[in-house]
C-alpha atoms as a PDB file:
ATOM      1  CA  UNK A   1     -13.092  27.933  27.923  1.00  0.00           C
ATOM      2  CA  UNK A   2     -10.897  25.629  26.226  1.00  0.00           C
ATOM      3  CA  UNK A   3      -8.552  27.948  24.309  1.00  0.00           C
ATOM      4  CA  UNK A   4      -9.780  26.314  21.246  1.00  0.00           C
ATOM      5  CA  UNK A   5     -11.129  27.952  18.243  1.00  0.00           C
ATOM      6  CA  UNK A   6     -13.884  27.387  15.154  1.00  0.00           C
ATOM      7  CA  UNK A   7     -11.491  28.773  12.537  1.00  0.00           C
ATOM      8  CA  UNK A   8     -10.116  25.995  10.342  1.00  0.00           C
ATOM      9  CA  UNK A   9      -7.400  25.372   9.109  1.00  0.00           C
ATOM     10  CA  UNK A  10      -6.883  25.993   5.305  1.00  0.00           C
ATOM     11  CA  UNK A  11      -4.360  23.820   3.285  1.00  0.00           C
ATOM     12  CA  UNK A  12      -1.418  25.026   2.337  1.00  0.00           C
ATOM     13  CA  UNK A  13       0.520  24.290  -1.247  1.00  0.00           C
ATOM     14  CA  UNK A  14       4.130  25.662  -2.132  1.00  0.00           C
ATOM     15  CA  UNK A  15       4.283  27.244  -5.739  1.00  0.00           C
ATOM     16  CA  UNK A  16       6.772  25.451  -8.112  1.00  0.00           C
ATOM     17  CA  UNK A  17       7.796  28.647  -9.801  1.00  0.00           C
ATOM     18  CA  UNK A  18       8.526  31.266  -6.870  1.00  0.00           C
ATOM     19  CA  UNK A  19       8.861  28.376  -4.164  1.00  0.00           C
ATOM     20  CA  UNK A  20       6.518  30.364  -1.809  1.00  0.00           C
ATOM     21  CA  UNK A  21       3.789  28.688   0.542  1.00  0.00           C
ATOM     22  CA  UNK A  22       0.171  29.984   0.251  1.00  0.00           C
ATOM     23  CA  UNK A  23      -3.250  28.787   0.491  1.00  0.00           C
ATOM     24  CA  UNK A  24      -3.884  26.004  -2.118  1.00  0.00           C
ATOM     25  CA  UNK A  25      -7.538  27.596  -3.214  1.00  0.00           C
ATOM     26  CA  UNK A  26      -5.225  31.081  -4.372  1.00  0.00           C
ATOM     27  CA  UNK A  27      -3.124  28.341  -6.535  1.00  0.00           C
ATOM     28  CA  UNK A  28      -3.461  26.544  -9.742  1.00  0.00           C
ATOM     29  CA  UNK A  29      -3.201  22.909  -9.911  1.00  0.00           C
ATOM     30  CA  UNK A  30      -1.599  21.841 -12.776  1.00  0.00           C
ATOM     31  CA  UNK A  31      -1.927  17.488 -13.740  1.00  0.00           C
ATOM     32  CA  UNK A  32       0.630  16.265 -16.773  1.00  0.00           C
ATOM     33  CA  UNK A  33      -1.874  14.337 -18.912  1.00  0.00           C
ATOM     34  CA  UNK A  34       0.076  12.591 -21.638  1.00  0.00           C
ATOM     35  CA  UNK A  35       2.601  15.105 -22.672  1.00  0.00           C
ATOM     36  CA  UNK A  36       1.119  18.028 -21.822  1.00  0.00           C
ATOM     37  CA  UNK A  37       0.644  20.411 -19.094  1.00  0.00           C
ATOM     38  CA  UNK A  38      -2.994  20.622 -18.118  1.00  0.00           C
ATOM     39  CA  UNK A  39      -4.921  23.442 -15.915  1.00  0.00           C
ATOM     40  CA  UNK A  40      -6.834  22.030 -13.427  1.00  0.00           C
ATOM     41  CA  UNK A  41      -8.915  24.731 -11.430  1.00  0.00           C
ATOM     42  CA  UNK A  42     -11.313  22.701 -10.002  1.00  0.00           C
ATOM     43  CA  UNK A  43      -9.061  20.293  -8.870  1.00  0.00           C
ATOM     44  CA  UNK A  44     -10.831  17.078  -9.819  1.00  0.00           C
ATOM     45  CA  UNK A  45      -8.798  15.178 -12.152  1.00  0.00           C
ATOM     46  CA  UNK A  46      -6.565  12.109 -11.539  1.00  0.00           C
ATOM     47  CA  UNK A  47      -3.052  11.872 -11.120  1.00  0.00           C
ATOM     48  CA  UNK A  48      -0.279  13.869  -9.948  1.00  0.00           C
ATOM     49  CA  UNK A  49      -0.392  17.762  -9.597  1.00  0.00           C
ATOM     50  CA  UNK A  50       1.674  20.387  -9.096  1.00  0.00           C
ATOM     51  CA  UNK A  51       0.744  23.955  -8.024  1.00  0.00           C
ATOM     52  CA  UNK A  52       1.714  27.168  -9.390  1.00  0.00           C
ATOM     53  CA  UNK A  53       0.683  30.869  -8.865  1.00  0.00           C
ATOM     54  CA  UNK A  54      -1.576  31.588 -11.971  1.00  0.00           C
ATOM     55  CA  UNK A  55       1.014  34.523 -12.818  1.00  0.00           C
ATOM     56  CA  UNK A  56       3.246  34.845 -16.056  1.00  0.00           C
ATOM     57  CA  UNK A  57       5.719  35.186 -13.715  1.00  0.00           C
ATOM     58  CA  UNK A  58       5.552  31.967 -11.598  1.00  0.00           C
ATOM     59  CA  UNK A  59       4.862  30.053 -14.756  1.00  0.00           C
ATOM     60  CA  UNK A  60       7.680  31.450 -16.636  1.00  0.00           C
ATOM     61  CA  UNK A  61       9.902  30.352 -13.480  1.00  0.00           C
ATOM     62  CA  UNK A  62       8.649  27.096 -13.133  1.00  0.00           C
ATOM     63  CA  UNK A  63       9.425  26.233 -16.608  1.00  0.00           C
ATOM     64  CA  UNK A  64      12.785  27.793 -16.739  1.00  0.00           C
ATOM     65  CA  UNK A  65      13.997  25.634 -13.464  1.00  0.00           C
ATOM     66  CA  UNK A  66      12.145  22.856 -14.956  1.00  0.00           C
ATOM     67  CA  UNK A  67       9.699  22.178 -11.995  1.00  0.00           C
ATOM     68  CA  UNK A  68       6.665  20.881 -13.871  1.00  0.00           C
ATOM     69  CA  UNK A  69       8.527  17.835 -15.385  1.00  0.00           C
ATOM     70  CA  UNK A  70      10.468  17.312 -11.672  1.00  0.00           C
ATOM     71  CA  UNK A  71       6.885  17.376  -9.479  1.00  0.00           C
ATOM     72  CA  UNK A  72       4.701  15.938 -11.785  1.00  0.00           C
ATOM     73  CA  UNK A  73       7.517  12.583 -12.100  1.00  0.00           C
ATOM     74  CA  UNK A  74       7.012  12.935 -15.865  1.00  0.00           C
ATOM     75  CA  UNK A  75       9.626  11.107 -17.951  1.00  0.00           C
ATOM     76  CA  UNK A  76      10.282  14.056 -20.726  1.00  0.00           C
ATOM     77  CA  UNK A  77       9.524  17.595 -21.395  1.00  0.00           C
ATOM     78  CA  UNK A  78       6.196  18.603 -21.349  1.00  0.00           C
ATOM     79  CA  UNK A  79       3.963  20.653 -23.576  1.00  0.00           C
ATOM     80  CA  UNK A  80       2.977  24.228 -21.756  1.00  0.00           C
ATOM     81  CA  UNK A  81       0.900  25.611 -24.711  1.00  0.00           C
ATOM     82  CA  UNK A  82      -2.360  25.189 -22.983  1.00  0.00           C
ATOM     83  CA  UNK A  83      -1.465  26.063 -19.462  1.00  0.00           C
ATOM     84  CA  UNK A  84       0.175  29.591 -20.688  1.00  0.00           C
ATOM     85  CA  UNK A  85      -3.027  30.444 -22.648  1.00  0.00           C
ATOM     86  CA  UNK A  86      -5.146  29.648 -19.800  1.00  0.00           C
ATOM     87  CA  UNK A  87      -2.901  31.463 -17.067  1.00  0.00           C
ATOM     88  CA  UNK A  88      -3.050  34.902 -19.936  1.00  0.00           C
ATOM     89  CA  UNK A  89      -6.898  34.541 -20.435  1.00  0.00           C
ATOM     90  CA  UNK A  90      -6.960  34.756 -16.280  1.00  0.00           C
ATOM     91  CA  UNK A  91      -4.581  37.491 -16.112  1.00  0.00           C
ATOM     92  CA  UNK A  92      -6.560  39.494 -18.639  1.00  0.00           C
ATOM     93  CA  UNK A  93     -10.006  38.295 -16.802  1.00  0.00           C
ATOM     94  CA  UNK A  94      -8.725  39.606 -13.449  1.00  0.00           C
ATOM     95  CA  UNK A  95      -7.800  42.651 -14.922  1.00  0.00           C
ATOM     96  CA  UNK A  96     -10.815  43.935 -16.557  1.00  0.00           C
ATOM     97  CA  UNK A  97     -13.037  43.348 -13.672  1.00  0.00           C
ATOM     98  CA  UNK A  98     -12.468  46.157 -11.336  1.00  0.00           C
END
């Protein structure tokens, strides 16, 4: 035998808000379109992301150190309004299904 195994590897992301490495399908990429903060959960669209726990907690970090406007290389503040609705809507989602 070779030593060698069938078990991929799965990519790994760090999480802007709590700075922790895990597997990038358990994190939330989030792409700065315009001035805003968008959710990207399938991962598709175009430009820069950033990834984030999908946790009040990790979000409410990542804003407070400012890490959305340092990893996405955006030139002001951005606009979270969306991205916290979506990230509550989950939470409340994940909670009601047993």
């Amino acid at each position: 035998m070779s030593g060698r195994t069938r078990v991929r590897a799965c990519p790994e992301r760090t999480c802007v808000g709590c700075r922790e490495r895990a597997a990038k399908a358990d994190l939330l990429r989030i792409v700065a379109i315009k001035d805003e903060c968008v959710p990207d959960p399938s991962g598709t669209l175009p430009g820069r992301g950033a990834y984030v726990h999908p946790a009040l907690v990790c979000l409410d970090q990542a804003v407070r150190r400012r890490a959305f406007t340092r990893a996405l290389r955006a030139p002001g503040a951005l606009d979270i309004k969306a991205l916290r609705r979506y990230v509550e809507q989950t939470t409340v989602a994940e909670q009601a299904t047993p």
